[in-house]
N, C-alpha and C. Protein backbone atom coordinates (compact mmCIF):
# COMPACT_ATOMS: atom_id res chain seq x y z
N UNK A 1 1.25 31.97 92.64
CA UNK A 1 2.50 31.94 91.92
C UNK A 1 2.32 32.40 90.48
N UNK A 2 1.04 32.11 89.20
CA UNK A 2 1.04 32.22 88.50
C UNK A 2 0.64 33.55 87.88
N UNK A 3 0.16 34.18 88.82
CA UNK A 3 -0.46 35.93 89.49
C UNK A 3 0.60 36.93 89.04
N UNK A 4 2.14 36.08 89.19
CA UNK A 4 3.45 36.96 89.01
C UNK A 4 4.03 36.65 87.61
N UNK A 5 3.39 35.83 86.73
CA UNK A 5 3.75 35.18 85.32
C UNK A 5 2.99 35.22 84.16
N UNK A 6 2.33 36.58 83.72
CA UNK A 6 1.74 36.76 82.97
C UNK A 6 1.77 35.82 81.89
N UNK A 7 0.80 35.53 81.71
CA UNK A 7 0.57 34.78 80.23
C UNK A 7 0.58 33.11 80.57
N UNK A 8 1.00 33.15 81.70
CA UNK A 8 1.12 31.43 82.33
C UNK A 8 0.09 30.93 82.69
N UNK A 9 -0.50 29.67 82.31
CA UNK A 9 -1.58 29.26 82.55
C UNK A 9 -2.34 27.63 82.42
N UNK A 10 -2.27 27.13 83.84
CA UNK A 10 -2.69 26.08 83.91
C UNK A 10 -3.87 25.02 83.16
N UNK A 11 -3.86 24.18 82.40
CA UNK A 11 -5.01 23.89 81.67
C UNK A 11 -5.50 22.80 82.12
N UNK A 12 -4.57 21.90 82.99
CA UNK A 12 -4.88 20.68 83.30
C UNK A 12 -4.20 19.89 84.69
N UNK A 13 -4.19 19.20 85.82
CA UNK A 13 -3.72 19.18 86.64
C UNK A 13 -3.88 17.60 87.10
N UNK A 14 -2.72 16.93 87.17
CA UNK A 14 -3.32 15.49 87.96
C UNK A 14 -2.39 14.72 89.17
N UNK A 15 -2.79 14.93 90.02
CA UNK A 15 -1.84 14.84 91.61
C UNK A 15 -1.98 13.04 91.84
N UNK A 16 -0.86 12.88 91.95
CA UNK A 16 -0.84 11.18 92.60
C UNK A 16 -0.12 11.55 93.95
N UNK A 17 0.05 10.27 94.49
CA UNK A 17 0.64 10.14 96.00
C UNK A 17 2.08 10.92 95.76
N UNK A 18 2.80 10.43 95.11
CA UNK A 18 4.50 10.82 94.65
C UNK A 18 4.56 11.75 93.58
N UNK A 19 3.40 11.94 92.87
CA UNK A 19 4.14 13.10 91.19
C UNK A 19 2.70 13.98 91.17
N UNK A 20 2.97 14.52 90.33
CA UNK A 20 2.06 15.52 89.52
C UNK A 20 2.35 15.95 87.93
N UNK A 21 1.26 15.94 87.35
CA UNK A 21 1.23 15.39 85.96
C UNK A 21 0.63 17.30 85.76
N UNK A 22 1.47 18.39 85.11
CA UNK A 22 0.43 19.04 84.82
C UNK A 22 0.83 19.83 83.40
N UNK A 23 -0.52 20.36 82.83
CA UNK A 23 0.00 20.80 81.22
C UNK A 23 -0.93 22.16 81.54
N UNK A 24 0.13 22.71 80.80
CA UNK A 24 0.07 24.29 81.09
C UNK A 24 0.77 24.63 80.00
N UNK A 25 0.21 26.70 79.75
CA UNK A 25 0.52 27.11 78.80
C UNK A 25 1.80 28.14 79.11
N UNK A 26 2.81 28.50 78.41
CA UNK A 26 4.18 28.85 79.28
C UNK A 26 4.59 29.81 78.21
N UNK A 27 4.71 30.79 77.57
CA UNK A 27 5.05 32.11 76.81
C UNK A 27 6.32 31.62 76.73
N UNK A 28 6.59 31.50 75.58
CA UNK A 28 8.18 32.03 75.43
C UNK A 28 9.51 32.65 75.54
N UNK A 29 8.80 33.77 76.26
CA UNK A 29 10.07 34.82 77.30
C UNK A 29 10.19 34.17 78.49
N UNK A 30 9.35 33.14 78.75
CA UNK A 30 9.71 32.39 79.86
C UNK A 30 10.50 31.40 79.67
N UNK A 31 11.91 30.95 80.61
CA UNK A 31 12.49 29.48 80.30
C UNK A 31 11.56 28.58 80.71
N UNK A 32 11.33 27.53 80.56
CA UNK A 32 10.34 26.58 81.22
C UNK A 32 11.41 25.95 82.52
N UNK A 33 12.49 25.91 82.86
CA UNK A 33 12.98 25.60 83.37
C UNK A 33 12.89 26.44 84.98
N UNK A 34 12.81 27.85 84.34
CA UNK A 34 12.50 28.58 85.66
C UNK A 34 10.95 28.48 86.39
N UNK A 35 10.33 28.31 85.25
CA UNK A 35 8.78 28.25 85.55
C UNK A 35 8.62 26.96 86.62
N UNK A 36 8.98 25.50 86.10
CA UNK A 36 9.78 24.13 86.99
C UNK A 36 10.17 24.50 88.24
N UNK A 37 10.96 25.13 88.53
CA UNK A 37 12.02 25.50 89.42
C UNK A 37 11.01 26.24 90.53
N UNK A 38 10.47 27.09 90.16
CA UNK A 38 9.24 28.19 90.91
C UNK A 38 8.40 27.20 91.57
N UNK A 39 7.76 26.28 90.67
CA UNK A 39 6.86 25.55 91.21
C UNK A 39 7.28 24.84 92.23
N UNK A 40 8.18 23.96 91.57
CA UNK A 40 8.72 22.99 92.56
C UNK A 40 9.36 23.87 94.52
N UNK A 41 9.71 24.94 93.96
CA UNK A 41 9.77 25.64 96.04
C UNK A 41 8.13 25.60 96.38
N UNK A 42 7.15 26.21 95.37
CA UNK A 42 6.11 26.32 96.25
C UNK A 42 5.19 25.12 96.31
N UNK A 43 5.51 24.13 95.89
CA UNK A 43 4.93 22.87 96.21
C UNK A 43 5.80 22.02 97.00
N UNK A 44 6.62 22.06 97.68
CA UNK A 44 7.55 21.25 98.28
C UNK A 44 6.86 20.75 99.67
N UNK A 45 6.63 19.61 100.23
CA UNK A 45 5.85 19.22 100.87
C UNK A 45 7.10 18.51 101.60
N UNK A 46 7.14 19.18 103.19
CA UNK A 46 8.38 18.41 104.10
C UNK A 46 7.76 17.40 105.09
């Protein structure tokens, strides 16, 4: 996913049973909201 978001870049990552905690670096031409949004389809666990 992050392959298609130049300049985006994960620094830190922490998975529990229910959430995920992660801090990442996000460019400014990006909304962070869309960046959210992206993730959240490709992590969606049914």
């Amino acid at each position: 996913m992050l392959k298609s978001l130049p300049g985006c870049e994960i620094i830190e990552c922490n998975i529990q049973i229910d959430h995920i905690h992660i801090v990442m670096i996000i460019p400014p031409s990006y909304p962070v909201s869309e960046i959210v949004g992206r993730m959240k389809l490709k992590l969606q666990v049914n």
